[in-house]
Protein backbone atom coordinates (compact mmCIF):
# COMPACT_ATOMS: atom_id res chain seq x y z
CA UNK A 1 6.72 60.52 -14.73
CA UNK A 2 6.17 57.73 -12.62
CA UNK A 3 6.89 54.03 -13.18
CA UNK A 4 5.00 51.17 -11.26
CA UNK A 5 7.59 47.88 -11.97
CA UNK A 6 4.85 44.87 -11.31
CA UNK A 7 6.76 42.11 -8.97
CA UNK A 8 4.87 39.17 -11.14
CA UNK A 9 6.61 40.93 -13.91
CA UNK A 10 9.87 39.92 -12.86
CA UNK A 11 9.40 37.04 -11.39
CA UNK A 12 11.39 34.65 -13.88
CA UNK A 13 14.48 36.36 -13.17
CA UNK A 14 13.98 36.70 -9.17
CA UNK A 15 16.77 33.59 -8.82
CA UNK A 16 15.19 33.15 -4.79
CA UNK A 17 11.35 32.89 -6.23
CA UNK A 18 12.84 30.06 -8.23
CA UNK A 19 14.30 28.84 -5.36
CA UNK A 20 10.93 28.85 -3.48
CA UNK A 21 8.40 26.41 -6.01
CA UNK A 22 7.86 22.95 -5.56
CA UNK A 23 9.47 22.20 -9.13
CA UNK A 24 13.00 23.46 -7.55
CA UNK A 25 11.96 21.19 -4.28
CA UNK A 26 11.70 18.46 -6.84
CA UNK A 27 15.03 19.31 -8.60
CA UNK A 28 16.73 19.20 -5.26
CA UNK A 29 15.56 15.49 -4.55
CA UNK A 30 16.06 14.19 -8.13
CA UNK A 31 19.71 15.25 -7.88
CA UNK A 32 20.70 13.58 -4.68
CA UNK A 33 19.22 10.45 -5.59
CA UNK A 34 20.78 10.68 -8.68
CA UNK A 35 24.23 10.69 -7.35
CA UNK A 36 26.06 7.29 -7.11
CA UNK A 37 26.37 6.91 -3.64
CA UNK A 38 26.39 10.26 -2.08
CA UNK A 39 28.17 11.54 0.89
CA UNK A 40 26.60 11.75 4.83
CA UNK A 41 28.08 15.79 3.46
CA UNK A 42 26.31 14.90 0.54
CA UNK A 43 23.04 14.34 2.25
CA UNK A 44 23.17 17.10 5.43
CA UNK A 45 23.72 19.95 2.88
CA UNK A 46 20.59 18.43 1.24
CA UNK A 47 18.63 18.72 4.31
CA UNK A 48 19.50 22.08 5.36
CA UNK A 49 18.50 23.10 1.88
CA UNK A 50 15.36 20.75 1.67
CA UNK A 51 14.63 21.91 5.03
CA UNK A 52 14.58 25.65 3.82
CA UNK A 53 12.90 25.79 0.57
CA UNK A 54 10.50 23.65 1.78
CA UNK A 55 9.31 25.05 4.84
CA UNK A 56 8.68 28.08 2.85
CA UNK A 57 5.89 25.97 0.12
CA UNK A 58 4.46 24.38 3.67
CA UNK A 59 3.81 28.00 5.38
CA UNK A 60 2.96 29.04 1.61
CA UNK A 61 0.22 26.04 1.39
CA UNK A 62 1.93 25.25 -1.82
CA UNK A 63 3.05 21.83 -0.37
CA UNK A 64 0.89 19.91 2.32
CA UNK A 65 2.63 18.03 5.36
CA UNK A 66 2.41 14.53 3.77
CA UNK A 67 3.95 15.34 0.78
CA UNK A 68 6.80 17.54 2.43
CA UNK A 69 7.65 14.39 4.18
CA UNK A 70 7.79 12.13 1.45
CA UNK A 71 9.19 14.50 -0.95
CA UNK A 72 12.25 14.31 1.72
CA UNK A 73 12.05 10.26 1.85
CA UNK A 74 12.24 10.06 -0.95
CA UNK A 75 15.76 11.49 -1.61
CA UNK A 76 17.38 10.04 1.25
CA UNK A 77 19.13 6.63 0.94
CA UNK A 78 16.96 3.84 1.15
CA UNK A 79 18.78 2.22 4.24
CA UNK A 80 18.85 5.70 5.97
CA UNK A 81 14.79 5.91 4.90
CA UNK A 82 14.30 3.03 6.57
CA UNK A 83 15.90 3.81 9.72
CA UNK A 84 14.36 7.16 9.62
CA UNK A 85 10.93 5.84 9.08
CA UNK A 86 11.27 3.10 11.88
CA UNK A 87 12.44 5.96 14.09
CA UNK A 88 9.69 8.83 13.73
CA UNK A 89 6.81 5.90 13.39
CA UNK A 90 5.95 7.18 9.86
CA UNK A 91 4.04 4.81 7.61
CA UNK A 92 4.46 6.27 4.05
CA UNK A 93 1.35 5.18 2.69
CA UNK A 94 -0.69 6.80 5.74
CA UNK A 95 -1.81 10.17 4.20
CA UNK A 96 -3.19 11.12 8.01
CA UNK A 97 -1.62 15.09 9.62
CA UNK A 98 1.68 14.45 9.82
CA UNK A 99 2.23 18.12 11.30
CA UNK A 100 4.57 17.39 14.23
CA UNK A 101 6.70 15.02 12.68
CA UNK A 102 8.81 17.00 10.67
CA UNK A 103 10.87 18.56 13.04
CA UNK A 104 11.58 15.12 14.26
CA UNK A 105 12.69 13.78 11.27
CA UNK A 106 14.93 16.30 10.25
CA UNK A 107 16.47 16.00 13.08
CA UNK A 108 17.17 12.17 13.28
CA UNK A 109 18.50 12.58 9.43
CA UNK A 110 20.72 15.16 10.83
CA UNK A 111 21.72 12.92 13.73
CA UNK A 112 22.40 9.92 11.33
CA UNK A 113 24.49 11.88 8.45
CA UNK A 114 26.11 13.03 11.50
CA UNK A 115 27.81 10.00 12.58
């Protein structure tokens, strides 16, 4: 006898799918801006983590580059958003490809929760 297991089956309890949908991306931001003043720790674990997961939806076509890059604005400190934004040249309400400045970003954020 021969049993075929379905992976959409099983997908619920697969704790790295969960990991890997925009609703856990989402999750991930509301927590760190709900924390009262959280750590530069605080915020490079985020990143890493952000980084990961949402990489992932982006390669997946789950999440486009705009949003990916606002998603992550919007969890970071507003005066480190700021900085970040004057930095990389990114205009938030400018929904043109924003492809190549990803990388970038994440790596100024890392720079400034770094210091």
């Amino acid at each position: 006898m021969n049993i075929i297991v379905r992976k959409s089956e099983f997908r619920e309890d697969d704790s790295e799918h969960l990991r890997n949908t925009d609703t856990y991306l989402q999750s991930l931001v509301q927590r760190i801006r709900k924390e009262n003043d959280p750590s530069l720790a605080a915020h490079r674990t985020f990143i890493f983590e952000f980084a990961c997961r949402s990489n992932f939806l982006v390669d997946k076509l789950v999440l486009n580059e705009h949003t990916h890059i606002v998603l992550f604005l919007q969890a970071i400190l507003d005066k480190i958003e700021n900085k970040l934004c004057k930095k990389c040249k990114i205009y938030i309400d400018d929904t043109s490809p924003t492809a190549h400045v990803w990388s970038e970003l994440k790596k100024e954020a890392l720079n400034i929760c770094t210091k």
